[in-house]
C-alpha atoms as a PDB file:
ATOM      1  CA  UNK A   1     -37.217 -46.734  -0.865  1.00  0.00           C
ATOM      2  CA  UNK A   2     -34.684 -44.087   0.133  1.00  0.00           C
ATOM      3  CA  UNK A   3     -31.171 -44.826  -0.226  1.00  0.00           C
ATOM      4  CA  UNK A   4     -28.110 -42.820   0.592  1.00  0.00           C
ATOM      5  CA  UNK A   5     -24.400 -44.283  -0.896  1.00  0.00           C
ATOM      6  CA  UNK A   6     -21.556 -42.614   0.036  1.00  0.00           C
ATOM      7  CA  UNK A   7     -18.393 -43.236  -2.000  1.00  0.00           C
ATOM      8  CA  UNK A   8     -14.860 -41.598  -2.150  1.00  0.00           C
ATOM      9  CA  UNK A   9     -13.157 -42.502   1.198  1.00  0.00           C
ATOM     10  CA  UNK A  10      -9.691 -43.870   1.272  1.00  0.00           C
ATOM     11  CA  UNK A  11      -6.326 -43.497   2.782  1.00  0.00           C
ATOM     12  CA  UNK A  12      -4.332 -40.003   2.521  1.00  0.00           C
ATOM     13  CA  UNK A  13      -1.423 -38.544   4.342  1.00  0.00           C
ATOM     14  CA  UNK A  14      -1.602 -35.397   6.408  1.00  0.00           C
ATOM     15  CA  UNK A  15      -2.297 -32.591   4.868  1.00  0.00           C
ATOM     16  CA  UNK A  16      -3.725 -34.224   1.699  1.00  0.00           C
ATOM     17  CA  UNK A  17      -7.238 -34.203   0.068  1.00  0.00           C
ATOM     18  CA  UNK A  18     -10.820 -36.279  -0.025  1.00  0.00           C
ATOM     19  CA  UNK A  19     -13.706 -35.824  -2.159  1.00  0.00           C
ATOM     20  CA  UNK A  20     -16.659 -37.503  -0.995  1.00  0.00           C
ATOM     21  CA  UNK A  21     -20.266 -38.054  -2.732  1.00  0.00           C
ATOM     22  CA  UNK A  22     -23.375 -39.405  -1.728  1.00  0.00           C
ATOM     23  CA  UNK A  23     -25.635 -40.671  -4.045  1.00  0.00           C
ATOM     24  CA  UNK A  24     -29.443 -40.286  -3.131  1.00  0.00           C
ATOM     25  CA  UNK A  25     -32.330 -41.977  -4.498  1.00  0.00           C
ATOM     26  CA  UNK A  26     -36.271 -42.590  -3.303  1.00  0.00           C
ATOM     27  CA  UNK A  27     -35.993 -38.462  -2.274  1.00  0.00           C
ATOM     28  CA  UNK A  28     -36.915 -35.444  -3.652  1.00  0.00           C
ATOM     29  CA  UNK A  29     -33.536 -34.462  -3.469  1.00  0.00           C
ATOM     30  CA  UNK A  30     -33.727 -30.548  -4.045  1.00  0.00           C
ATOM     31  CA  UNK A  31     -36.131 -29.777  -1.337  1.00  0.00           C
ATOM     32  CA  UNK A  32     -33.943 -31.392   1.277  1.00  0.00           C
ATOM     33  CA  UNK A  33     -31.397 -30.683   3.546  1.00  0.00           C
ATOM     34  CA  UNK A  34     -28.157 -33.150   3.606  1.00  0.00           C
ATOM     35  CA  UNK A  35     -25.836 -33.355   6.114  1.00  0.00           C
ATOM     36  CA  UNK A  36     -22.573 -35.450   6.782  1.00  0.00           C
ATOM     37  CA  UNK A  37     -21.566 -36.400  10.022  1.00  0.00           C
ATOM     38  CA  UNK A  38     -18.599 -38.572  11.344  1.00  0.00           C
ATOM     39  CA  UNK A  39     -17.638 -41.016  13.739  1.00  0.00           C
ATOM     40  CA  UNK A  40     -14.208 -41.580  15.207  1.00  0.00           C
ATOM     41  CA  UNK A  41     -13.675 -44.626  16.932  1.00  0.00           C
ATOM     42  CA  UNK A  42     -14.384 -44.453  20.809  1.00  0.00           C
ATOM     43  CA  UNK A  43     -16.474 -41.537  19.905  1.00  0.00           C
ATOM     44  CA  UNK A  44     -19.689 -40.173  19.446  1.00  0.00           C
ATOM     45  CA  UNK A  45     -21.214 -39.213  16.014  1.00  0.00           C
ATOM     46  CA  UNK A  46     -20.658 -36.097  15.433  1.00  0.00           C
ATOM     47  CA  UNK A  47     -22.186 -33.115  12.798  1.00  0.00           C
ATOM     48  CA  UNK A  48     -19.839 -32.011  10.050  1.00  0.00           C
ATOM     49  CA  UNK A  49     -21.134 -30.033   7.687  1.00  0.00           C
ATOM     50  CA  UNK A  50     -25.145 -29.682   6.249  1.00  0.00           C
ATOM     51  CA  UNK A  51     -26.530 -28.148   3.616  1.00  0.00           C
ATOM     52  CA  UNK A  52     -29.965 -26.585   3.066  1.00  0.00           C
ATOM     53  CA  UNK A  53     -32.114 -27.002  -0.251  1.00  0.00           C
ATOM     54  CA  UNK A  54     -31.263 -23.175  -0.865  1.00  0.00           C
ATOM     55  CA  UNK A  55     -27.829 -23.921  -0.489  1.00  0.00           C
ATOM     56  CA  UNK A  56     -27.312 -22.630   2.812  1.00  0.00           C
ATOM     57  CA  UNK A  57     -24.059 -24.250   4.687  1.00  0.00           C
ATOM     58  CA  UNK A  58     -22.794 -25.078   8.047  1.00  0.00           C
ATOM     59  CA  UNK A  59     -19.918 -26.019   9.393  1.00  0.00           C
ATOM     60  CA  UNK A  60     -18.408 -27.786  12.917  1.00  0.00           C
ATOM     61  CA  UNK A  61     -15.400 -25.572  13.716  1.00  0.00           C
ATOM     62  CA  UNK A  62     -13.040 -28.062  13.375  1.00  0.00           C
ATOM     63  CA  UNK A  63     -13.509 -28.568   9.490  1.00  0.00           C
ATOM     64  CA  UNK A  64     -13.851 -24.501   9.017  1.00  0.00           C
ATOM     65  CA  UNK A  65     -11.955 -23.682   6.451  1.00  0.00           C
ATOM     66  CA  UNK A  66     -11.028 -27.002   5.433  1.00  0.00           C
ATOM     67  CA  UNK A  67     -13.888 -28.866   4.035  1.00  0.00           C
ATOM     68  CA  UNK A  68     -16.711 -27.542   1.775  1.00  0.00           C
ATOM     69  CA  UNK A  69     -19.874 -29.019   1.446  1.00  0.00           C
ATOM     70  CA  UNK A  70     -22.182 -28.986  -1.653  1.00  0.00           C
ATOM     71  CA  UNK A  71     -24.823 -30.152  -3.668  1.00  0.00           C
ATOM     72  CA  UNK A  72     -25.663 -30.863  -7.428  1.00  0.00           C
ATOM     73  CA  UNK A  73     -29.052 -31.322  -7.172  1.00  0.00           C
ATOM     74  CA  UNK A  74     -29.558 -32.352 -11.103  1.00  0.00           C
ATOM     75  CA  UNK A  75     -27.586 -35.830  -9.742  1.00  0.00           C
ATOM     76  CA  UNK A  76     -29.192 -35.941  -6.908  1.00  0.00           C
ATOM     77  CA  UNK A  77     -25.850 -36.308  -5.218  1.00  0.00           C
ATOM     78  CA  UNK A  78     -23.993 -33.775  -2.092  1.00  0.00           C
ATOM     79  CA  UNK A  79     -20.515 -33.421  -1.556  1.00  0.00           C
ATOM     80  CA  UNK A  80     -17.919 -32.881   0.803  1.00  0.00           C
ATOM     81  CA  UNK A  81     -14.768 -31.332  -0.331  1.00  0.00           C
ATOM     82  CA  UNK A  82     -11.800 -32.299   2.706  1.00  0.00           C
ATOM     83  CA  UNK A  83      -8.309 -30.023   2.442  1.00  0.00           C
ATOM     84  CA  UNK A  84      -5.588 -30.088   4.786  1.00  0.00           C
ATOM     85  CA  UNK A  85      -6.747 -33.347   6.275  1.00  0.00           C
ATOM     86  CA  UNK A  86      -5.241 -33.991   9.716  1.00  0.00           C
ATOM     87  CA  UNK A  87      -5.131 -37.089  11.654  1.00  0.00           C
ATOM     88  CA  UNK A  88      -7.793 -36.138  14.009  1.00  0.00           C
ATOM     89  CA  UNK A  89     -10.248 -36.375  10.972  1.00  0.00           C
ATOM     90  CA  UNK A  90      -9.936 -40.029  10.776  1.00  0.00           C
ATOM     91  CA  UNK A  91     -13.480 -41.878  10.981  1.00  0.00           C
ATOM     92  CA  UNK A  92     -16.332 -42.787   9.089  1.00  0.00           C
ATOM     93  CA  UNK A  93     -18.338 -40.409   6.987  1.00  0.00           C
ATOM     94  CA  UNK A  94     -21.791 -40.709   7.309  1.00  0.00           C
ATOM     95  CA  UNK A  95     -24.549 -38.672   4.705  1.00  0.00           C
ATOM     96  CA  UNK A  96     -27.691 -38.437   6.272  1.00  0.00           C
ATOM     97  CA  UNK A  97     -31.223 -36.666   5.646  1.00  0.00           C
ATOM     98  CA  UNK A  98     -34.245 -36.164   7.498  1.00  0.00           C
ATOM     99  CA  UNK A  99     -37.648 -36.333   5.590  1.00  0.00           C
ATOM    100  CA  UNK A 100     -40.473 -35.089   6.791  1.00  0.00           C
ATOM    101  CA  UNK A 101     -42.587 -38.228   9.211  1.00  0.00           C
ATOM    102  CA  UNK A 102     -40.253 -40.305   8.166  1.00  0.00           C
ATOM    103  CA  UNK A 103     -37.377 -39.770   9.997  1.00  0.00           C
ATOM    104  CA  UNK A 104     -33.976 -39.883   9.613  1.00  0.00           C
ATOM    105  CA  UNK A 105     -31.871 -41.719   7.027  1.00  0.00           C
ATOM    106  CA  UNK A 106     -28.193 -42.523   6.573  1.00  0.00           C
ATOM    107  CA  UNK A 107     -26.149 -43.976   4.535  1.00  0.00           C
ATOM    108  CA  UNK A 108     -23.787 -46.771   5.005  1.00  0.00           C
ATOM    109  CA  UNK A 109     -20.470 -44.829   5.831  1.00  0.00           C
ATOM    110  CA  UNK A 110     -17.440 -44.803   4.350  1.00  0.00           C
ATOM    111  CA  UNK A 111     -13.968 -44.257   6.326  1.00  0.00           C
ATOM    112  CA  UNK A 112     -11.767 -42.002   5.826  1.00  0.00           C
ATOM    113  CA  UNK A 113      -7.917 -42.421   7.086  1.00  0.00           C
ATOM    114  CA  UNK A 114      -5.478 -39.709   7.339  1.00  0.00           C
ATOM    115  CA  UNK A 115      -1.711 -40.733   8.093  1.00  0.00           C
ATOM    116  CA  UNK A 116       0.807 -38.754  10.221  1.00  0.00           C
END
């Protein structure tokens, strides 16, 4: 059973800083990519950062230089690193993978609030 639990979201004021993990289990974790995406209220889901089992990285240009995505595949777990948080990057934080005939997965969010 594949599970995804993302932890580590919270309140901050502008300009402050998130960590957030996500916890995977049921996967073989190294071999896949992991991605986070968000989802602002009235809005559509949107891609964040992902990360590729070599450690390749992406990034929207919004979080570009801001937020750093990474992996430690030994705890099975990715992270996203948020600096500089701004208002606009209030939402929920969604980890997500795709496996192979199986689809997509996702975890079950966790928000993040930034205060002006």
């Amino acid at each position: 059973q594949v599970q995804l639990v993302e932890s580590g979201g919270g309140l901050v004021q502008a300009g402050g800083s998130l960590r957030l993990s996500c916890a995977a289990s049921g996967i073989i974790f190294s071999i896949n990519r992991m991605t986070w995406y968000r989802q602002a209220p009235g809005k559509q889901r949107e891609l964040v950062a992902t990360i590729s089992s070599g450690g390749g990285t992406n990034y929207a240009d919004s979080v570009k230089g801001r937020f750093t995505i990474s992996r430690d595949n030994a705890k099975s777990t990715v992270y996203l690193q948020m600096n500089s948080l701004r208002p606009e990057d209030t939402a929920v934080y969604y980890c997500n993978t795709e496996l192979a005939r199986r689809g997509a997965y996702w975890g079950q969010g966790t928000q993040v609030t930034v205060s002006s």
